[in-house]
C-alpha atoms as a PDB file:
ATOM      1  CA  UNK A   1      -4.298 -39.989 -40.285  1.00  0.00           C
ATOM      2  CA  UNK A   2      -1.896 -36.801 -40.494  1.00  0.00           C
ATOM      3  CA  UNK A   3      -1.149 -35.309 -37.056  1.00  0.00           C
ATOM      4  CA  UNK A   4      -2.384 -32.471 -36.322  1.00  0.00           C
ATOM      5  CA  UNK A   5      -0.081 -29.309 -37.217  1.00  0.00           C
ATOM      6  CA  UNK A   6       0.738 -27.187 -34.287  1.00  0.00           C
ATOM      7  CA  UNK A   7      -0.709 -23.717 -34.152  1.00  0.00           C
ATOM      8  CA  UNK A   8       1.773 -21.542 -35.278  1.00  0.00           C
ATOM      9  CA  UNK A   9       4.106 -19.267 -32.773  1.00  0.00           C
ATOM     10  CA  UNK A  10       3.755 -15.589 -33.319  1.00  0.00           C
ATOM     11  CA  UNK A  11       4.603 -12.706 -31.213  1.00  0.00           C
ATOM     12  CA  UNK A  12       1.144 -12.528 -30.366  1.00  0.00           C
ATOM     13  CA  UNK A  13       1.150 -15.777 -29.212  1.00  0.00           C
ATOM     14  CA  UNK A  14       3.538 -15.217 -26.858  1.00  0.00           C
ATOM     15  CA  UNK A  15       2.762 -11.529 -25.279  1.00  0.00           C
ATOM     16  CA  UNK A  16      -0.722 -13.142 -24.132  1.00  0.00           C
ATOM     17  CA  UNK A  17       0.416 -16.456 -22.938  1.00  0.00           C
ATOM     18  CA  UNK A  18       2.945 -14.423 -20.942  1.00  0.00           C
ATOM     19  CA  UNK A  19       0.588 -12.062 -19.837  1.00  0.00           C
ATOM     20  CA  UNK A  20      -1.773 -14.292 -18.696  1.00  0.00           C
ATOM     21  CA  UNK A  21       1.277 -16.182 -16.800  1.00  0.00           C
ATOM     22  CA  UNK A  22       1.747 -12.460 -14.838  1.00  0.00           C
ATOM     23  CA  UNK A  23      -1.498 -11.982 -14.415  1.00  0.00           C
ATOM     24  CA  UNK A  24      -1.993 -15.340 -12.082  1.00  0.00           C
ATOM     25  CA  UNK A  25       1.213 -15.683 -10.928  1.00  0.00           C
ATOM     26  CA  UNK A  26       3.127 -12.430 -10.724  1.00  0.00           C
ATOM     27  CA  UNK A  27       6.300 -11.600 -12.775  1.00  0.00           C
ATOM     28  CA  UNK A  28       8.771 -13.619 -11.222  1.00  0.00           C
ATOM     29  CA  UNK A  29       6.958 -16.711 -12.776  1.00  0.00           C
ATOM     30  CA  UNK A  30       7.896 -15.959 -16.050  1.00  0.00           C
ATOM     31  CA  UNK A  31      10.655 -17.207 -17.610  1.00  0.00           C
ATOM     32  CA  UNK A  32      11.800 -18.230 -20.544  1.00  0.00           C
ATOM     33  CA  UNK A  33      11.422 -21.658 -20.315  1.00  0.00           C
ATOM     34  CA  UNK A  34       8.285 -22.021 -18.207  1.00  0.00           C
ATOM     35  CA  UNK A  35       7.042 -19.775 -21.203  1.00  0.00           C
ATOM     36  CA  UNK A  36       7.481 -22.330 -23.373  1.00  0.00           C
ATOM     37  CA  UNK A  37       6.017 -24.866 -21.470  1.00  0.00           C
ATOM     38  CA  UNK A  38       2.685 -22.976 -21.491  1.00  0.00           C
ATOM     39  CA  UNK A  39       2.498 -22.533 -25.074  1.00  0.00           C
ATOM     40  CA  UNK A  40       4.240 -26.641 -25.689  1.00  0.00           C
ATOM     41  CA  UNK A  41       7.331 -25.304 -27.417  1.00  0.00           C
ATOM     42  CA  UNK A  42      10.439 -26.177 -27.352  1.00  0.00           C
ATOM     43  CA  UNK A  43      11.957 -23.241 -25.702  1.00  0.00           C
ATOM     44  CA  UNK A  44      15.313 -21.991 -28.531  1.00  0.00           C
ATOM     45  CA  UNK A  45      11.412 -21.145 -30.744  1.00  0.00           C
ATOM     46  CA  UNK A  46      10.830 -17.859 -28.111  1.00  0.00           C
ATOM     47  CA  UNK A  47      14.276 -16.519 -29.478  1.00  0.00           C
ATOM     48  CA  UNK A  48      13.032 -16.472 -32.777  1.00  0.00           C
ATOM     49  CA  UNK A  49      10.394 -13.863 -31.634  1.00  0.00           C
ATOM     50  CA  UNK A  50      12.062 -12.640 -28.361  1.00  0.00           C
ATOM     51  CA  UNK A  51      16.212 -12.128 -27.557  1.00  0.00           C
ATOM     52  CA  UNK A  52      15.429 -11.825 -23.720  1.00  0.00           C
ATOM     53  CA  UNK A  53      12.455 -12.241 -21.293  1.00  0.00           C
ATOM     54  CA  UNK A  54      13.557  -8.686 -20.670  1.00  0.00           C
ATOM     55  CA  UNK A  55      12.021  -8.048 -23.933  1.00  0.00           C
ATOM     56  CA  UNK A  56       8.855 -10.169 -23.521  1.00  0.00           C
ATOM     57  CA  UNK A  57       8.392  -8.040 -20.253  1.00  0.00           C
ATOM     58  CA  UNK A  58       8.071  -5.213 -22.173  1.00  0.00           C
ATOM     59  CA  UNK A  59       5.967  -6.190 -24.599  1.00  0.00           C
ATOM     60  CA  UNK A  60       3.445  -7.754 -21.956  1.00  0.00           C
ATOM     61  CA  UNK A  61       3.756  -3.495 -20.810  1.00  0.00           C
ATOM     62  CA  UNK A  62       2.908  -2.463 -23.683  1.00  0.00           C
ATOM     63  CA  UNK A  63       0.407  -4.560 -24.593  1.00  0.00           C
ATOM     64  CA  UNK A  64      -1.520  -3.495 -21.225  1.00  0.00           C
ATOM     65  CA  UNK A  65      -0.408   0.391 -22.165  1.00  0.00           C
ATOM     66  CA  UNK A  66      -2.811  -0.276 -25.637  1.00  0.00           C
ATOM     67  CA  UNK A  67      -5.966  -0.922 -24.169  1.00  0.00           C
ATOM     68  CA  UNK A  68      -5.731   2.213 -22.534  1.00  0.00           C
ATOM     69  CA  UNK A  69      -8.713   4.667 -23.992  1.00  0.00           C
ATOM     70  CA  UNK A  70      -7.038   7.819 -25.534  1.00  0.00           C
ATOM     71  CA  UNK A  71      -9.814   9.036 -27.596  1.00  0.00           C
ATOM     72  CA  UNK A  72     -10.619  11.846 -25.078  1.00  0.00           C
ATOM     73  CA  UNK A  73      -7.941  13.693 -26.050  1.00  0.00           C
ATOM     74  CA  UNK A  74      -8.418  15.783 -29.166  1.00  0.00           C
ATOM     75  CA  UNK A  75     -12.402  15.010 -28.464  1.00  0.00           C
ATOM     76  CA  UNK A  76     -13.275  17.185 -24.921  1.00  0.00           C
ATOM     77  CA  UNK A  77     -11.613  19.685 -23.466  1.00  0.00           C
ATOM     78  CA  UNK A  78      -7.948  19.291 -21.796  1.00  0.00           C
ATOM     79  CA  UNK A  79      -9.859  18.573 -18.044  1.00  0.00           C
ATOM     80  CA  UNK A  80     -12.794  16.390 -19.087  1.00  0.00           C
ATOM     81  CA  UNK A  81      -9.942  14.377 -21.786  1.00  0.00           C
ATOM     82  CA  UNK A  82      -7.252  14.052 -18.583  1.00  0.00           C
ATOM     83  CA  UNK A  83      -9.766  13.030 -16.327  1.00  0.00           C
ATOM     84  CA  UNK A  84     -11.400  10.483 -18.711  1.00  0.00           C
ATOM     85  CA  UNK A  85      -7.453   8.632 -19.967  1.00  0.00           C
ATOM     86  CA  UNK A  86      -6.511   8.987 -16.091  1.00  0.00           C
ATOM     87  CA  UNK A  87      -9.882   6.758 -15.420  1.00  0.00           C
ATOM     88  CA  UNK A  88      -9.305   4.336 -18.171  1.00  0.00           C
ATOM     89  CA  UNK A  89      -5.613   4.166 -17.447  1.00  0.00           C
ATOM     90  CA  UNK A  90      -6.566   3.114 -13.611  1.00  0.00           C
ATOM     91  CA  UNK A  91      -8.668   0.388 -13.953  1.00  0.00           C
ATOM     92  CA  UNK A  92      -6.306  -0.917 -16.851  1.00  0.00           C
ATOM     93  CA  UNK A  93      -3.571  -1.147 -13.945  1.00  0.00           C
ATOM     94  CA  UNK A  94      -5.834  -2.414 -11.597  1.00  0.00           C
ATOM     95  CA  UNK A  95      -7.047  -5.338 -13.734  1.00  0.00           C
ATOM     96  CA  UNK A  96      -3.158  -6.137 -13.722  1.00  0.00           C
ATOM     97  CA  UNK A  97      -1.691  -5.291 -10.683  1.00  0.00           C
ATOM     98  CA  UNK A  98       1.300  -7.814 -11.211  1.00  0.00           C
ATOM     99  CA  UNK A  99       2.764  -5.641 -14.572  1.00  0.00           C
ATOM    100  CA  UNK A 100       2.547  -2.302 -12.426  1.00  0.00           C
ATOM    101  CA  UNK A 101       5.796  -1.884 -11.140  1.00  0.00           C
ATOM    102  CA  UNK A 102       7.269  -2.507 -14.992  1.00  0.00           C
ATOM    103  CA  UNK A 103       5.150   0.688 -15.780  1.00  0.00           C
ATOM    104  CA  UNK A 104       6.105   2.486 -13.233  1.00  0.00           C
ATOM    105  CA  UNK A 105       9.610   3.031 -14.316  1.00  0.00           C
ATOM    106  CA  UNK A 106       8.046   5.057 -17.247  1.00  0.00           C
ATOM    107  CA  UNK A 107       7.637   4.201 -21.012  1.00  0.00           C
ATOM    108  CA  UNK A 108      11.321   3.514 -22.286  1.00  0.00           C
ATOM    109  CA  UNK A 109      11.222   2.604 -25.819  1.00  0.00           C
ATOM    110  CA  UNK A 110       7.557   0.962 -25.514  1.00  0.00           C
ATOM    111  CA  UNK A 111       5.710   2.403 -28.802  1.00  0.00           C
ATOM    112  CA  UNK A 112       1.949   2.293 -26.840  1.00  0.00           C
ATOM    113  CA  UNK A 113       3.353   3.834 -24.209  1.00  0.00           C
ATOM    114  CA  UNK A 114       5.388   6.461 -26.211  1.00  0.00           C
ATOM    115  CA  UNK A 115       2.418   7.048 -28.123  1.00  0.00           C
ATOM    116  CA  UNK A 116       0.375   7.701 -24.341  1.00  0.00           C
ATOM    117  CA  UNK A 117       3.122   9.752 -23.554  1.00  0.00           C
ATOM    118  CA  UNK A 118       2.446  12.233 -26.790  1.00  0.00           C
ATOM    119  CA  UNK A 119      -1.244  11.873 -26.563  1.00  0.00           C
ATOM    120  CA  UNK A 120      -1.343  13.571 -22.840  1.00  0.00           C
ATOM    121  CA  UNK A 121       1.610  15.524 -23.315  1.00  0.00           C
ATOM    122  CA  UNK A 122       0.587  17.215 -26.687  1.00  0.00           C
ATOM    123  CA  UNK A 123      -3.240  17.945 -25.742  1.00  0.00           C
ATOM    124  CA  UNK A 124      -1.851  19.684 -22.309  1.00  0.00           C
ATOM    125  CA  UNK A 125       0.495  22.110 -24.628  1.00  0.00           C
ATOM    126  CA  UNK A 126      -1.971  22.487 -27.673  1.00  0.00           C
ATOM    127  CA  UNK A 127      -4.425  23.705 -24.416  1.00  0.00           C
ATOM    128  CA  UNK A 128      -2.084  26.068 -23.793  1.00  0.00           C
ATOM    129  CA  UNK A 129       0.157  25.269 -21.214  1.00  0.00           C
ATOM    130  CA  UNK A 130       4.010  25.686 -21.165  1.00  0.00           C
ATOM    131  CA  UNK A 131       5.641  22.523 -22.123  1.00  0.00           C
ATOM    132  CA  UNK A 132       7.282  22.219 -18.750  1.00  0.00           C
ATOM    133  CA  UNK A 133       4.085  22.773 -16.909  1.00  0.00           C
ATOM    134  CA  UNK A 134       2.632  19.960 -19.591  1.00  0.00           C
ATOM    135  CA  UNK A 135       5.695  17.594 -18.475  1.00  0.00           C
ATOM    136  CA  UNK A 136       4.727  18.166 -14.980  1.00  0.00           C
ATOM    137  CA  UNK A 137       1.098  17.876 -15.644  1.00  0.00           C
ATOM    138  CA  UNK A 138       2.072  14.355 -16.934  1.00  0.00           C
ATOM    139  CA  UNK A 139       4.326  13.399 -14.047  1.00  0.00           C
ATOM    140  CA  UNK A 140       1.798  14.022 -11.587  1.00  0.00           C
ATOM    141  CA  UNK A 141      -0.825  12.126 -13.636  1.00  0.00           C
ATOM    142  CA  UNK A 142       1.328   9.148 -13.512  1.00  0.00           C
ATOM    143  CA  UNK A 143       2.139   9.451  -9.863  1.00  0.00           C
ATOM    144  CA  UNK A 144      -1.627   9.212  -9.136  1.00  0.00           C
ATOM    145  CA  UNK A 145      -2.564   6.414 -11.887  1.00  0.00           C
ATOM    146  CA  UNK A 146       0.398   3.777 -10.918  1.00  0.00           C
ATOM    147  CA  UNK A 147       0.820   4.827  -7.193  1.00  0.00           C
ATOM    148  CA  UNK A 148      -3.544   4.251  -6.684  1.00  0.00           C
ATOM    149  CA  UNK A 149      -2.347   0.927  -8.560  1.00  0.00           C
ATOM    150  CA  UNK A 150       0.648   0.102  -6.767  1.00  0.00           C
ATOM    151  CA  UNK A 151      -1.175  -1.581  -4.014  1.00  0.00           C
ATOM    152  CA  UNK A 152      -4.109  -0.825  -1.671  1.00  0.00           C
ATOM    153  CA  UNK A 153      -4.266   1.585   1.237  1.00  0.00           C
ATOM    154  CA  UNK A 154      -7.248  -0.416   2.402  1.00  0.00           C
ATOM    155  CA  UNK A 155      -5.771  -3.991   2.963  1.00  0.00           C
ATOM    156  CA  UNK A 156      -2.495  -2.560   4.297  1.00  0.00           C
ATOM    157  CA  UNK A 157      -3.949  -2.611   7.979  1.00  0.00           C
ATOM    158  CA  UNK A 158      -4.331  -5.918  10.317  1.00  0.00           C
ATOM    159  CA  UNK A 159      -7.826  -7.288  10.572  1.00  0.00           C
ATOM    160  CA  UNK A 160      -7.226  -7.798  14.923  1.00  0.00           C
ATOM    161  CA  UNK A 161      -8.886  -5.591  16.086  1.00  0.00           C
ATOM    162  CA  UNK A 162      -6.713  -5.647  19.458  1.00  0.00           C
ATOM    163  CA  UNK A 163      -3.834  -4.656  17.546  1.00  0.00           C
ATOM    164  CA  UNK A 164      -5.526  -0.533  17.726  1.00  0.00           C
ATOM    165  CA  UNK A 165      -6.263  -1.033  21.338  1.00  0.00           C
ATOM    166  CA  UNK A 166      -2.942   1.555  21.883  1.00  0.00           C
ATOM    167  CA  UNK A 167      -4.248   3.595  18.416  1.00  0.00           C
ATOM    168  CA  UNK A 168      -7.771   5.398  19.152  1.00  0.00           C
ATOM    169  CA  UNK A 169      -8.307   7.032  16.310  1.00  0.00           C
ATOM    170  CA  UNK A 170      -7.850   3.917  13.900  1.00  0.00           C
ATOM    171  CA  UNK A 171     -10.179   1.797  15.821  1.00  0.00           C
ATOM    172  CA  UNK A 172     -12.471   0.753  12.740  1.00  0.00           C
ATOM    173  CA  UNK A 173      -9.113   0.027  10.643  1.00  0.00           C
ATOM    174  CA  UNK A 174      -9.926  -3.233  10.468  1.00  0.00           C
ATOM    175  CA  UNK A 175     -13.049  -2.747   8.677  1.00  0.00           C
ATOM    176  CA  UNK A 176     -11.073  -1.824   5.720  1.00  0.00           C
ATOM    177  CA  UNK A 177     -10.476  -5.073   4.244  1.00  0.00           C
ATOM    178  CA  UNK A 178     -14.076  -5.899   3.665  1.00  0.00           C
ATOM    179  CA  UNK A 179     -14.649  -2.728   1.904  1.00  0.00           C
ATOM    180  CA  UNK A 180     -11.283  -1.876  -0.347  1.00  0.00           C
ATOM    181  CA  UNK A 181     -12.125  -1.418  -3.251  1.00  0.00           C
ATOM    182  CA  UNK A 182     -15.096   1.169  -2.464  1.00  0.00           C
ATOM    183  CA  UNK A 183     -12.309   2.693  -0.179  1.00  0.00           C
ATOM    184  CA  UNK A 184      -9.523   2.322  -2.783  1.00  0.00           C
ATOM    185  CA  UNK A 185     -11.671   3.341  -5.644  1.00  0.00           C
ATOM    186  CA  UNK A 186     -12.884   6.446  -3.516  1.00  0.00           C
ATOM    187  CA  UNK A 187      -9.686   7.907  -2.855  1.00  0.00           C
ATOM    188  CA  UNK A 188      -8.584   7.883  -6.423  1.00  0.00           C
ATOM    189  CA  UNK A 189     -11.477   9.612  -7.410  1.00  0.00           C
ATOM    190  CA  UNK A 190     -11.039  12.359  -4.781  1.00  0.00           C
ATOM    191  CA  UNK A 191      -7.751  12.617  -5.826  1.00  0.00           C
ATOM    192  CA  UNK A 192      -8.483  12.520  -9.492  1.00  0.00           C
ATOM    193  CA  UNK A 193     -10.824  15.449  -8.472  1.00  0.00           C
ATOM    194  CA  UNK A 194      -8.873  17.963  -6.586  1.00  0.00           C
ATOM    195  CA  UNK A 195      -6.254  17.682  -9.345  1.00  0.00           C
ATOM    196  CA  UNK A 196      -8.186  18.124 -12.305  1.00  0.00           C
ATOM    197  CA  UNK A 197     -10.266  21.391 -10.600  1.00  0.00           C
ATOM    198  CA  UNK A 198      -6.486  22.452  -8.578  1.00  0.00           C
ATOM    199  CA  UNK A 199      -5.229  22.658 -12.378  1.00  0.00           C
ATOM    200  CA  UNK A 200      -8.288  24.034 -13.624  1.00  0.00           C
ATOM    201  CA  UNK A 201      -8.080  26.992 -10.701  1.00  0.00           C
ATOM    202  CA  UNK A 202      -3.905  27.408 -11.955  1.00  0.00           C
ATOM    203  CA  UNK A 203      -4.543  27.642 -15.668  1.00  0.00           C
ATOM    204  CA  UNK A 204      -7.246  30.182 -15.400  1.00  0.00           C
ATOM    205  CA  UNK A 205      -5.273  32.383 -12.850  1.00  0.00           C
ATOM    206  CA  UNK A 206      -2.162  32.256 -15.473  1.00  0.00           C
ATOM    207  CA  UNK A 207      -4.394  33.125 -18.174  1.00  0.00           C
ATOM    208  CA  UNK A 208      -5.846  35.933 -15.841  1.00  0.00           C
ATOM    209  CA  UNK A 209      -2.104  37.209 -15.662  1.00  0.00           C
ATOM    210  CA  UNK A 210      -1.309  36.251 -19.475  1.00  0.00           C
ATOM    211  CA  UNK A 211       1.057  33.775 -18.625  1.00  0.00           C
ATOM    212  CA  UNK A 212      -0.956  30.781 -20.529  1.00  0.00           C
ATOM    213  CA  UNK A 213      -2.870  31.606 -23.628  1.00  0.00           C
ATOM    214  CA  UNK A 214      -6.421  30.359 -23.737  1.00  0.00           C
END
């Protein structure tokens, strides 16, 4: 009988056996050849797709970057559109904690994240703000998506509770842990809020004053 032919390596391939490879074990499991292990290739067949695991890194980014929902923008209004990308864009990170601190540093040449970039960016201006107050808008945005994501507030306190004995007011900190993500999920939300309604209270004062067109 003929042997069986083995599937065929693509870039695709590749981006999800290494992001599944972040995704359980963190990034500094991947490397190049433990890469090719998973996928039971020889690993000199990654650099046919792949000059550096720099380069796969970035293309497990990106790949999380595109399953972010932009269709808000260019759909609802500049608020309702921000708030609904900044709520898909959250529980993206969250469902891959371990690829976070890669988007952190900010797009680079990534073309998903690029084209996030000009999605949120370009509805902010075409809404009428200045495009500095629109590159702000976006910085702040990302502070609040990938920070929220970075790790949680709730499980950074010790479950003994004699540890607060000397710390009154944080007496039911360890109480957290059981309940972080209702806590976690929570704060984003309040913090998603007061920044969506803080901008909504700037742009209409501007526009008051005619420094922001409506």
């Amino acid at each position: 009988m003929a042997r069986p032919r083995q599937a065929l390596l693509t870039r695709e391939r590749i981006i999800e056996a290494a992001s599944a490879l972040v995704d359980e074990e963190g990034l500094e499991a991947l490397s190049m050849r433990r890469l090719a292990t998973e996928l039971g290739v020889q690993g000199p067949s990654l650099y046919n797709h792949f000059g550096t695991k720099a380069e796969i890194v970035d293309a497990v980014a990106d790949a999380v970057i595109e399953q972010v929902d932009l269709t808000g923008f260019g759909t609802y209004e500049w608020p309702e559109a921000l708030s609904r990308w900044a709520r898909s864009y959250h529980a993206i990170l969250v469902a891959h904690p371990n690829i976070v601190p890669v988007l952190a540093t900010g797009p680079g040449r990534r073309p998903a994240a690029l084209a996030m970039a000009e999605a949120v960016f370009g509805a902010l201006v075409d809404a009428g703000w200045p495009p500095a107050r629109a590159t702000h808008i976006g910085a702040l945005m990302r502070y609040l998506v990938t920070g929220s994501a970075l790790g949680s507030f709730a499980l950074g306190f010790d479950i003994d509770p004699q540890l607060y004995d000397q710390y009154p007011h944080l007496h039911r900190a360890p109480l957290l842990a059981a309940h972080h993500e209702a806590v976690d999920e929570a704060a984003f939300e309040l913090g998603l809020d007061l920044l969506i309604k803080g901008l909504s209270a700037q742009k209409a004062l501007f526009a008051h004053e005619g420094e922001i067109s409506r």
